[in-house]
N, C-alpha and C. Protein backbone atom coordinates (compact mmCIF):
# COMPACT_ATOMS: atom_id res chain seq x y z
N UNK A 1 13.49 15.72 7.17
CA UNK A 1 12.39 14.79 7.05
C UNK A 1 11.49 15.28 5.92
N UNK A 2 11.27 14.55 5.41
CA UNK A 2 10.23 14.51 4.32
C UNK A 2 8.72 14.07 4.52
N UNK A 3 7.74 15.02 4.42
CA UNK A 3 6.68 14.07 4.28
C UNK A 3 5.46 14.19 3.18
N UNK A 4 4.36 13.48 3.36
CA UNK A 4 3.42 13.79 1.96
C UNK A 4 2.03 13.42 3.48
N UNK A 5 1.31 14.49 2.89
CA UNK A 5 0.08 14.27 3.53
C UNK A 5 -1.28 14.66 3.08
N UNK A 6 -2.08 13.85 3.27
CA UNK A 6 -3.70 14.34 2.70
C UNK A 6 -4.85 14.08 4.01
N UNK A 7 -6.03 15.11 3.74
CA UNK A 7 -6.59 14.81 4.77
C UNK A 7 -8.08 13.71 4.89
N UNK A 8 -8.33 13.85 6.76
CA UNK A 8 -8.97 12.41 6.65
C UNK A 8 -10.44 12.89 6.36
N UNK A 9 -10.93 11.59 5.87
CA UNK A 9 -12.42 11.58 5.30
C UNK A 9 -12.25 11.92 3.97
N UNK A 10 -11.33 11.37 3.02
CA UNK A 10 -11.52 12.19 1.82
C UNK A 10 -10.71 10.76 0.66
N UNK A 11 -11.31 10.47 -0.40
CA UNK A 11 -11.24 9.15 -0.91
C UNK A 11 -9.70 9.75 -1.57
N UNK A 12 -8.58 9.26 -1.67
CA UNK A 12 -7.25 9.52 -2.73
C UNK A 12 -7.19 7.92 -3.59
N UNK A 13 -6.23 8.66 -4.57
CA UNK A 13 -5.86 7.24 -5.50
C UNK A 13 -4.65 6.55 -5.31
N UNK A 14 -5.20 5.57 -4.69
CA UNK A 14 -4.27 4.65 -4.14
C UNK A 14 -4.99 3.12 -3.74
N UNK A 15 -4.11 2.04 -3.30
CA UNK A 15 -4.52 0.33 -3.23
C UNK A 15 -3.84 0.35 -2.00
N UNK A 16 -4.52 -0.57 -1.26
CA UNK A 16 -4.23 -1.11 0.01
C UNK A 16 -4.63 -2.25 0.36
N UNK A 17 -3.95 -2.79 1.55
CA UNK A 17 -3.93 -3.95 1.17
C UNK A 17 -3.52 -4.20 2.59
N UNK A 18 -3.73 -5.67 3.11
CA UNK A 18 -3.35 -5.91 4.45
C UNK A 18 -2.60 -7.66 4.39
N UNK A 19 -1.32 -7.56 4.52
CA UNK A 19 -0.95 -8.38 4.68
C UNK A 19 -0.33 -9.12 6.48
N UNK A 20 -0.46 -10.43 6.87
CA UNK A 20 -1.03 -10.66 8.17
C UNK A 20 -1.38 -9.07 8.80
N UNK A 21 -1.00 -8.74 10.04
CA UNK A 21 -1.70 -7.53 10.35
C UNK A 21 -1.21 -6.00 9.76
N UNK A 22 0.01 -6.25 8.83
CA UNK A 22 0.24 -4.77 8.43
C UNK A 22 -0.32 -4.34 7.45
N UNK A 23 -1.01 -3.03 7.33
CA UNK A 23 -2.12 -2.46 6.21
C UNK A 23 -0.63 -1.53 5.61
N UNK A 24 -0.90 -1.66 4.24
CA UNK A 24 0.26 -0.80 3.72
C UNK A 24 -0.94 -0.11 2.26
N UNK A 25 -0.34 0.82 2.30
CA UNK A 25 -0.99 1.36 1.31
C UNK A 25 0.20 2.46 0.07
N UNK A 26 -0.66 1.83 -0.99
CA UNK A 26 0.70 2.17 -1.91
C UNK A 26 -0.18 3.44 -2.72
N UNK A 27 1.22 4.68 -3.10
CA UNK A 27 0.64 5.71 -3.26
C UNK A 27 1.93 5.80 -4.66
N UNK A 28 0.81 6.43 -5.73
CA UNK A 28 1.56 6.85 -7.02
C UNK A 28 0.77 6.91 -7.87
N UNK A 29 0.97 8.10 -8.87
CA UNK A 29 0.18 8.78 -10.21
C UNK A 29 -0.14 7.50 -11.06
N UNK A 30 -1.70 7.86 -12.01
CA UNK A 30 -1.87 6.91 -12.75
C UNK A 30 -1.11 6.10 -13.58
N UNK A 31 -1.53 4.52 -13.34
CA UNK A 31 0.16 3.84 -14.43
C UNK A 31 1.04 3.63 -13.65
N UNK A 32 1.33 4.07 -12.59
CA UNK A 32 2.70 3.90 -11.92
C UNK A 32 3.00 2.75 -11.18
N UNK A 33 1.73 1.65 -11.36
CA UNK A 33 1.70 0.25 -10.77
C UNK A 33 1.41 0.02 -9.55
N UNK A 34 0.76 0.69 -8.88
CA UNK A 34 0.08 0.21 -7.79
C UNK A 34 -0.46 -1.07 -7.58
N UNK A 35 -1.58 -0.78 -8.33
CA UNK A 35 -2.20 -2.29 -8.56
C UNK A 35 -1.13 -3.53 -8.64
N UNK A 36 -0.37 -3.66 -9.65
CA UNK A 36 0.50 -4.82 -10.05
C UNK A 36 1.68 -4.88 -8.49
N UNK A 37 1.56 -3.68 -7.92
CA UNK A 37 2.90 -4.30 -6.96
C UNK A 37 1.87 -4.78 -6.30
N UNK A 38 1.06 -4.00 -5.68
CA UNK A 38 0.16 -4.95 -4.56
C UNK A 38 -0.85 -6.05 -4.68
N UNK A 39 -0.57 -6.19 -6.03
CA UNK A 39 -1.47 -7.69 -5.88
C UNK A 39 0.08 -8.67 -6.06
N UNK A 40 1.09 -8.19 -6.75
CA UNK A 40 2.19 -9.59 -6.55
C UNK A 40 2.47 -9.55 -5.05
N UNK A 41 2.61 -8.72 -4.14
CA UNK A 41 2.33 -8.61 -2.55
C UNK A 41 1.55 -9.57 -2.35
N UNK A 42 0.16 -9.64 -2.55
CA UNK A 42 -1.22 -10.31 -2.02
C UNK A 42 -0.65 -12.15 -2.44
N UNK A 43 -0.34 -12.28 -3.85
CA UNK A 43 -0.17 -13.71 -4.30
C UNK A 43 1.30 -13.74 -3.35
N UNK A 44 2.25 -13.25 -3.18
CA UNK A 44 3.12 -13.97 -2.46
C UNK A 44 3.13 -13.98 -1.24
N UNK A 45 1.90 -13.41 -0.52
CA UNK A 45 2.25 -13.84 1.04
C UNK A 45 1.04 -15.51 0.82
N UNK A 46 0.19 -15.10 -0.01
CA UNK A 46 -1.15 -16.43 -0.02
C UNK A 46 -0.01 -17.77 -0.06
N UNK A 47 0.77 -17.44 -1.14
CA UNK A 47 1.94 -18.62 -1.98
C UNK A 47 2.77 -19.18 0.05
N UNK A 48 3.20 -18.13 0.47
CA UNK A 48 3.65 -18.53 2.23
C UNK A 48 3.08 -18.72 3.19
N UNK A 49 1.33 -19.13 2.66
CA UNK A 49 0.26 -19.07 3.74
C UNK A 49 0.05 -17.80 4.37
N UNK A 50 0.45 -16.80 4.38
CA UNK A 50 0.12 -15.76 5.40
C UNK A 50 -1.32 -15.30 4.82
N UNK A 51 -1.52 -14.76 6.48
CA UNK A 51 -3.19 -14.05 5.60
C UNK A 51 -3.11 -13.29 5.11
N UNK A 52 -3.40 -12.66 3.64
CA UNK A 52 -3.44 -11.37 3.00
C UNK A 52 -4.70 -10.88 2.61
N UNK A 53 -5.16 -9.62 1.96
CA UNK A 53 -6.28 -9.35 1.70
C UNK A 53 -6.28 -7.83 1.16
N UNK A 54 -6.88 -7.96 0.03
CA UNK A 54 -7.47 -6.05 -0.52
C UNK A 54 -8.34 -5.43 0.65
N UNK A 55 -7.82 -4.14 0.64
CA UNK A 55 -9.33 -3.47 0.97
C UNK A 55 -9.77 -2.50 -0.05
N UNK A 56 -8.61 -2.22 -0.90
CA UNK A 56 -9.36 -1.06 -1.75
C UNK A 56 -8.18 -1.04 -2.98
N UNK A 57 -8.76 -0.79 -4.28
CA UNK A 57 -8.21 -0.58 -5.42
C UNK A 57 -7.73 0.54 -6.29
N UNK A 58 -7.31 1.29 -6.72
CA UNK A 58 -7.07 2.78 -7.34
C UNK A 58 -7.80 3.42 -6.50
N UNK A 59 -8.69 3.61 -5.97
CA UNK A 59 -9.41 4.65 -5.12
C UNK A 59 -9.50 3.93 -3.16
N UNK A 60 -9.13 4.66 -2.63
CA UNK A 60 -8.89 4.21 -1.19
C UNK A 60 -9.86 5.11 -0.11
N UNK A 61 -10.35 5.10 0.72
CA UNK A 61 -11.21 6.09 1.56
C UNK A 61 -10.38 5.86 3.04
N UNK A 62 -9.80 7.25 3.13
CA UNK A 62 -8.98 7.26 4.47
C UNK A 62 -9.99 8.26 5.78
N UNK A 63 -10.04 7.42 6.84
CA UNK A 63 -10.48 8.13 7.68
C UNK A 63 -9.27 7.92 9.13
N UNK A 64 -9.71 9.16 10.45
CA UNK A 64 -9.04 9.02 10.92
C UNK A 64 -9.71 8.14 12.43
N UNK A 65 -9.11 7.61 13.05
CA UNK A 65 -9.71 7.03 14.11
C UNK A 65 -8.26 7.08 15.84
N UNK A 66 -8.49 7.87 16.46
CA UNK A 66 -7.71 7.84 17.26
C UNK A 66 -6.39 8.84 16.40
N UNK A 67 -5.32 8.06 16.59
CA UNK A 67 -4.13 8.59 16.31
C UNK A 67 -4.01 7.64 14.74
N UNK A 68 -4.57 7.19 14.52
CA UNK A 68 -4.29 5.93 13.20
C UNK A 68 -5.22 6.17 12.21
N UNK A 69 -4.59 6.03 11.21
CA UNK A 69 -5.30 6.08 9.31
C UNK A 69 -5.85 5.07 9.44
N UNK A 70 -7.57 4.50 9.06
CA UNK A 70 -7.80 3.69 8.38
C UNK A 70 -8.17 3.48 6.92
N UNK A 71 -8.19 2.78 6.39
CA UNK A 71 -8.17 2.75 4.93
C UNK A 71 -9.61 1.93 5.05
N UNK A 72 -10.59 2.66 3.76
CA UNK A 72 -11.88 0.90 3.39
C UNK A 72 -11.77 1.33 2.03
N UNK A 73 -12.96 1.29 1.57
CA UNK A 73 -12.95 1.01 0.29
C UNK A 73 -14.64 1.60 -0.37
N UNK A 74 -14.91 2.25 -1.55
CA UNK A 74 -15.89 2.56 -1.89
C UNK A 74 -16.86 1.55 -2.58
N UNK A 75 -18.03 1.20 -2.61
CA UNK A 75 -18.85 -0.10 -2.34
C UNK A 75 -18.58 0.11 -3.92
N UNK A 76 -18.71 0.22 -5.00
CA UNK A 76 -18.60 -0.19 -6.21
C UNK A 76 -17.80 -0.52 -6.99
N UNK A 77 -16.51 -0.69 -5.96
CA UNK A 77 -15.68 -1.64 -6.49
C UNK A 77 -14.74 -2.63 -5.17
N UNK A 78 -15.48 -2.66 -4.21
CA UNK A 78 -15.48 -3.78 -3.01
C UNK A 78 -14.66 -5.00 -4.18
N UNK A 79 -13.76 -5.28 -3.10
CA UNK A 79 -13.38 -6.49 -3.49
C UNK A 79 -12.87 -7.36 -5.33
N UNK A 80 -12.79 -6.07 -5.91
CA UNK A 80 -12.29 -5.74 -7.10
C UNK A 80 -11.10 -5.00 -7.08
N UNK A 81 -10.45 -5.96 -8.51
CA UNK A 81 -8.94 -5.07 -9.09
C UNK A 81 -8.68 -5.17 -10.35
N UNK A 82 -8.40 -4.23 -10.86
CA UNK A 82 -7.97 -4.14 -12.09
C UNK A 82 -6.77 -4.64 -12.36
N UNK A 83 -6.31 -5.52 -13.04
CA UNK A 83 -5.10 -5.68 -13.98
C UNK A 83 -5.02 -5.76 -14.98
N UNK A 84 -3.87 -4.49 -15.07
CA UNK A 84 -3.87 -4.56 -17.09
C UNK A 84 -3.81 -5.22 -17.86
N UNK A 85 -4.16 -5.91 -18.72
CA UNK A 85 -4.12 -6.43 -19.80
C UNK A 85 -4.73 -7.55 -19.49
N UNK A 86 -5.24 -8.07 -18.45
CA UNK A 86 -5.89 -8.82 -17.86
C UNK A 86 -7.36 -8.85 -17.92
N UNK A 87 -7.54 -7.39 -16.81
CA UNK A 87 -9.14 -7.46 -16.86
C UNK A 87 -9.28 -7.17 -15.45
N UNK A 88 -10.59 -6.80 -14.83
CA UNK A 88 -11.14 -6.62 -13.65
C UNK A 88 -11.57 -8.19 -12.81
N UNK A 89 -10.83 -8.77 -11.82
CA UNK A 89 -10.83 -10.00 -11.06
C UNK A 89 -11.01 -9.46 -9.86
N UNK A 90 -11.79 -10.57 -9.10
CA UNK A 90 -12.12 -10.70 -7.72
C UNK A 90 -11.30 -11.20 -6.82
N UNK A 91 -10.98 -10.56 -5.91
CA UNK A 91 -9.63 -10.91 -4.68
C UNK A 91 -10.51 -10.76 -3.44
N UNK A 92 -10.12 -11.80 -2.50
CA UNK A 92 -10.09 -11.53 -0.90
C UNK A 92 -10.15 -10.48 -0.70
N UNK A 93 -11.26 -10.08 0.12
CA UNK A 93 -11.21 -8.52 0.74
C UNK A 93 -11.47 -8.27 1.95
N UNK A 94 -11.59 -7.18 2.43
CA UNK A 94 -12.27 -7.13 4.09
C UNK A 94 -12.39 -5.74 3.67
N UNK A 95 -13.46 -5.39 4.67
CA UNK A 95 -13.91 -3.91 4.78
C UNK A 95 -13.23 -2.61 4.90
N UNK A 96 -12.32 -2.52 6.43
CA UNK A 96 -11.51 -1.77 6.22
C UNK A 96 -9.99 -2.11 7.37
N UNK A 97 -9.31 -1.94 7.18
CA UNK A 97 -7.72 -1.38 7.88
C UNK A 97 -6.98 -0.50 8.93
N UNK A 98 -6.38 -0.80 9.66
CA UNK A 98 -5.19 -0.02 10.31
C UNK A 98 -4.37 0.08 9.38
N UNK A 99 -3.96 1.18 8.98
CA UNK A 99 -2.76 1.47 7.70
C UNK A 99 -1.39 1.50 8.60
N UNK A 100 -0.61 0.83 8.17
CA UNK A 100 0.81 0.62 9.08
C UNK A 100 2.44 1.39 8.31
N UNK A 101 2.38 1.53 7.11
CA UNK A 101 3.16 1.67 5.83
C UNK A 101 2.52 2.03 4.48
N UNK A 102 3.18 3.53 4.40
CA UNK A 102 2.46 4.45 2.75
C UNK A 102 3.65 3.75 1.80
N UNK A 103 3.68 2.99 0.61
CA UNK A 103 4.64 2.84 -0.07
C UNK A 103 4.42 3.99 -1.48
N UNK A 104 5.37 4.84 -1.28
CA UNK A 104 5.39 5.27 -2.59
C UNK A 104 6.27 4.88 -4.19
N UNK A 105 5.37 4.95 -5.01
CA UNK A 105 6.19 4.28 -6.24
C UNK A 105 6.47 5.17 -7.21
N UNK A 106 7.61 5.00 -7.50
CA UNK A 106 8.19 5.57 -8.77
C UNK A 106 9.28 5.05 -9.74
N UNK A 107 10.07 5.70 -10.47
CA UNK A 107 10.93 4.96 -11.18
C UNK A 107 12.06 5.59 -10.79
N UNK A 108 13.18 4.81 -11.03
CA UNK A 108 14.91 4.29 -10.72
C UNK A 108 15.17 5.86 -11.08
N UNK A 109 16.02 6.41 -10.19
CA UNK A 109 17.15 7.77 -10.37
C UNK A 109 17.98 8.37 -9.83
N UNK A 110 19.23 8.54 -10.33
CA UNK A 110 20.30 8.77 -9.22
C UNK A 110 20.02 9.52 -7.65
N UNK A 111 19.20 10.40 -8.24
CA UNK A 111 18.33 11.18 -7.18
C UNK A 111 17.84 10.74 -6.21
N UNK A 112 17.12 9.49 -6.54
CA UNK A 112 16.38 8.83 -5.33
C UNK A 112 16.81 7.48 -4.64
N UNK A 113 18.20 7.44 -5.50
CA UNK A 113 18.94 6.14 -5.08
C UNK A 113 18.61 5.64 -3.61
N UNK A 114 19.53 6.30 -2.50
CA UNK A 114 19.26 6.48 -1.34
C UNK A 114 18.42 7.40 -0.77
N UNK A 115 17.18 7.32 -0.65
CA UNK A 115 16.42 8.08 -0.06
C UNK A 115 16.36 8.65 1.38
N UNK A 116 15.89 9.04 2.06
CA UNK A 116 15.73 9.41 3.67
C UNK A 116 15.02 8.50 4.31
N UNK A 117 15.68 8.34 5.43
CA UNK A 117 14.85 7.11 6.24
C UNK A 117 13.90 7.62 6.96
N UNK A 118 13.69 9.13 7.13
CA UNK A 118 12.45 9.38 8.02
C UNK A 118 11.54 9.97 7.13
N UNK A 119 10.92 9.64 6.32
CA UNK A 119 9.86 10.07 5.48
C UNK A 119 8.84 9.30 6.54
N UNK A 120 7.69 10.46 5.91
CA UNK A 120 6.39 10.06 6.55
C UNK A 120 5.31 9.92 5.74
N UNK A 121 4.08 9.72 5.96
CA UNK A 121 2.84 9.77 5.19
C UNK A 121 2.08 9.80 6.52
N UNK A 122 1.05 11.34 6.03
CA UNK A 122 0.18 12.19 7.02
C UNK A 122 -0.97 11.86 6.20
N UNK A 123 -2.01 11.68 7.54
CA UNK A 123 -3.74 11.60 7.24
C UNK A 123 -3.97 12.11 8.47
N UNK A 124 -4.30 13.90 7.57
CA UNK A 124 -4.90 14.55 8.70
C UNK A 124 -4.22 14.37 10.29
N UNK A 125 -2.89 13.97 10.60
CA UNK A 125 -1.96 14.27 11.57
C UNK A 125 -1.16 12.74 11.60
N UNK A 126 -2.15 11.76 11.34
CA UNK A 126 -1.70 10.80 11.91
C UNK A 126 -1.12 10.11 10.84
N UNK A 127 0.68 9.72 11.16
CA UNK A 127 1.77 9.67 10.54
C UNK A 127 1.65 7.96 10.47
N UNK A 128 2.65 7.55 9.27
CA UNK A 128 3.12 6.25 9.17
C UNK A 128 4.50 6.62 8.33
N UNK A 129 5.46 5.79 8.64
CA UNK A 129 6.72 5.48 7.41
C UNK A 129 6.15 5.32 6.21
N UNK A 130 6.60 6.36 5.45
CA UNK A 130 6.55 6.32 4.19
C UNK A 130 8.02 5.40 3.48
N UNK A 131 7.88 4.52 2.63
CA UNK A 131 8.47 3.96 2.05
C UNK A 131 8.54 4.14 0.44
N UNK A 132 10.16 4.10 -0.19
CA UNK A 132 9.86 4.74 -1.24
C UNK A 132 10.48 3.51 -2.03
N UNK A 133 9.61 3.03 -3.28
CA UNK A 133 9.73 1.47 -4.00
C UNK A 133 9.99 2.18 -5.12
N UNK A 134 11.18 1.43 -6.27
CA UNK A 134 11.07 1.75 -7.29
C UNK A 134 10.54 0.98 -8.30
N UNK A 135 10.13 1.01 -8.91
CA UNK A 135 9.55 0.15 -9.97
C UNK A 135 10.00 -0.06 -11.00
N UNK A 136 11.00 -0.94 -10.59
CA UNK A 136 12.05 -1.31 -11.69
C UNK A 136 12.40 -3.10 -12.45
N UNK A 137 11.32 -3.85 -11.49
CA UNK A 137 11.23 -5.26 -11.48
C UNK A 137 12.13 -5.76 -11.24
N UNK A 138 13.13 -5.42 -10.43
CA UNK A 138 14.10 -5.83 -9.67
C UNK A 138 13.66 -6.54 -8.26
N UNK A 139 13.60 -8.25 -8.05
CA UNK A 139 13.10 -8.50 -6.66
C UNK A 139 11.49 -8.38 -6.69
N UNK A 140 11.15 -9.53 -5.73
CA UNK A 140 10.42 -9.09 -4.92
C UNK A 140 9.76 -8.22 -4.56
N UNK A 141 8.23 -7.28 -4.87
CA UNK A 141 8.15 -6.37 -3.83
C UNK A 141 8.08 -6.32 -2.51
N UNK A 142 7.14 -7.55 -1.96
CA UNK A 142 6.80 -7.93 -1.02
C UNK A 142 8.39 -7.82 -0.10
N UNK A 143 8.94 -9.02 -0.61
CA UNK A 143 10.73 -9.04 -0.30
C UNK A 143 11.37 -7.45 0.32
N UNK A 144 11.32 -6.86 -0.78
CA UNK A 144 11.59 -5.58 -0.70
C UNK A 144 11.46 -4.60 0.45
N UNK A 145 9.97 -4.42 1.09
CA UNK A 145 9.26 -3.86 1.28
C UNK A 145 9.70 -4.40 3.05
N UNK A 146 9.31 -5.76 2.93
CA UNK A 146 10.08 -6.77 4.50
C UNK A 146 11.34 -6.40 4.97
N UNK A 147 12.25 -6.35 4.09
CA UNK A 147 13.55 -6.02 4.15
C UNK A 147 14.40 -4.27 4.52
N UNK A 148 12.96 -3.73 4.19
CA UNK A 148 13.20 -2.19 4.72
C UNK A 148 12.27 -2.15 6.06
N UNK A 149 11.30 -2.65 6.13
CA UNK A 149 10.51 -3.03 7.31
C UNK A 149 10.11 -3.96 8.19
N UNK A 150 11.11 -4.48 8.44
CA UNK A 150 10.93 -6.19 8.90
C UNK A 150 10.12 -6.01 10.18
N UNK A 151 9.87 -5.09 10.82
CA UNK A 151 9.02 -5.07 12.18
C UNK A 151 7.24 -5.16 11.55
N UNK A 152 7.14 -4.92 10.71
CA UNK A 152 5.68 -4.76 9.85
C UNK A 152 5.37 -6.13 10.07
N UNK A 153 6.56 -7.62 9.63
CA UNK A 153 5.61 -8.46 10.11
C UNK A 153 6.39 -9.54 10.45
N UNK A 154 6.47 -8.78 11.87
CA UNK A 154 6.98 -9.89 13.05
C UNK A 154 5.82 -11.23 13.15
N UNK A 155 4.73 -10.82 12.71
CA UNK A 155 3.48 -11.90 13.35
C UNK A 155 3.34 -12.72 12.12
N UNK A 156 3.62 -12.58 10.97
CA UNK A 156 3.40 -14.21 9.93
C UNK A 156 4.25 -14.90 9.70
């Protein structure tokens, strides 16, 4: 088993995001597209009606509550996202999250072809499936992401 963990009460760089009730939060070094997967996430569940929504952009504030990560967001950039070449736009937001799924991103390599199915992502003890996306513009992320986790959203 593999895992990656940071502890709670402490802001990391990362976007999250809650689509109907699963909070997923995507984790990867500057540039590595966070932003762009999880907002084509956000427009394609809106595009299927489901409820979607930001809570937080490059910078995420994880605390712990019970056995569960929540994710919010630091007030000076509430409800803001950056996209490159774009510009800074206003998205649906809510305060803060049950985090359900860490997606980590990187790029295509024989290495990581098949990854391990029990990866985790730790906040301060409390675990979620870590999921590992490549960022290769192949598909769907959203698609993607359903298709390795289809229990995430039994409810939209």
């Amino acid at each position: 088993m593999t895992a990656l963990s940071v502890e709670a009460r402490q802001t990391i760089h990362a976007t999250s995001i809650v689509i109907g009730q699963a909070g997923l939060l995507f984790l990867g070094p500057s540039g590595s597209g966070k932003t762009g997967i999880a907002f084509s996430c956000l427009a394609e569940a809106w595009a299927l009606g489901w409820y979607a929504a930001l809570i937080a952009d490059d910078r995420t504030c994880l605390a712990i509550h019970g056995d569960h990560c929540i994710a919010s967001c630091p007030e000076p950039i509430r409800g803001m996202m950056e996209l490159r070449g774009t510009g800074i736009v206003p998205v649906r937001c809510i305060d803060r999250a049950l985090m359900h799924c860490a997606v980590s991103l990187g790029d295509a390599s024989a290495a990581s072809r098949i990854p391990p199915e029990d990866e985790t992502f730790s906040c301060n003890g409390a675990s979620m499936p870590l999921l590992r996306l490549w960022h290769d513009g192949a598909g769907s992320p959203l698609a993607r992401i359903r298709a390795a986790r289809p229990q995430l959203f039994s409810g939209c």
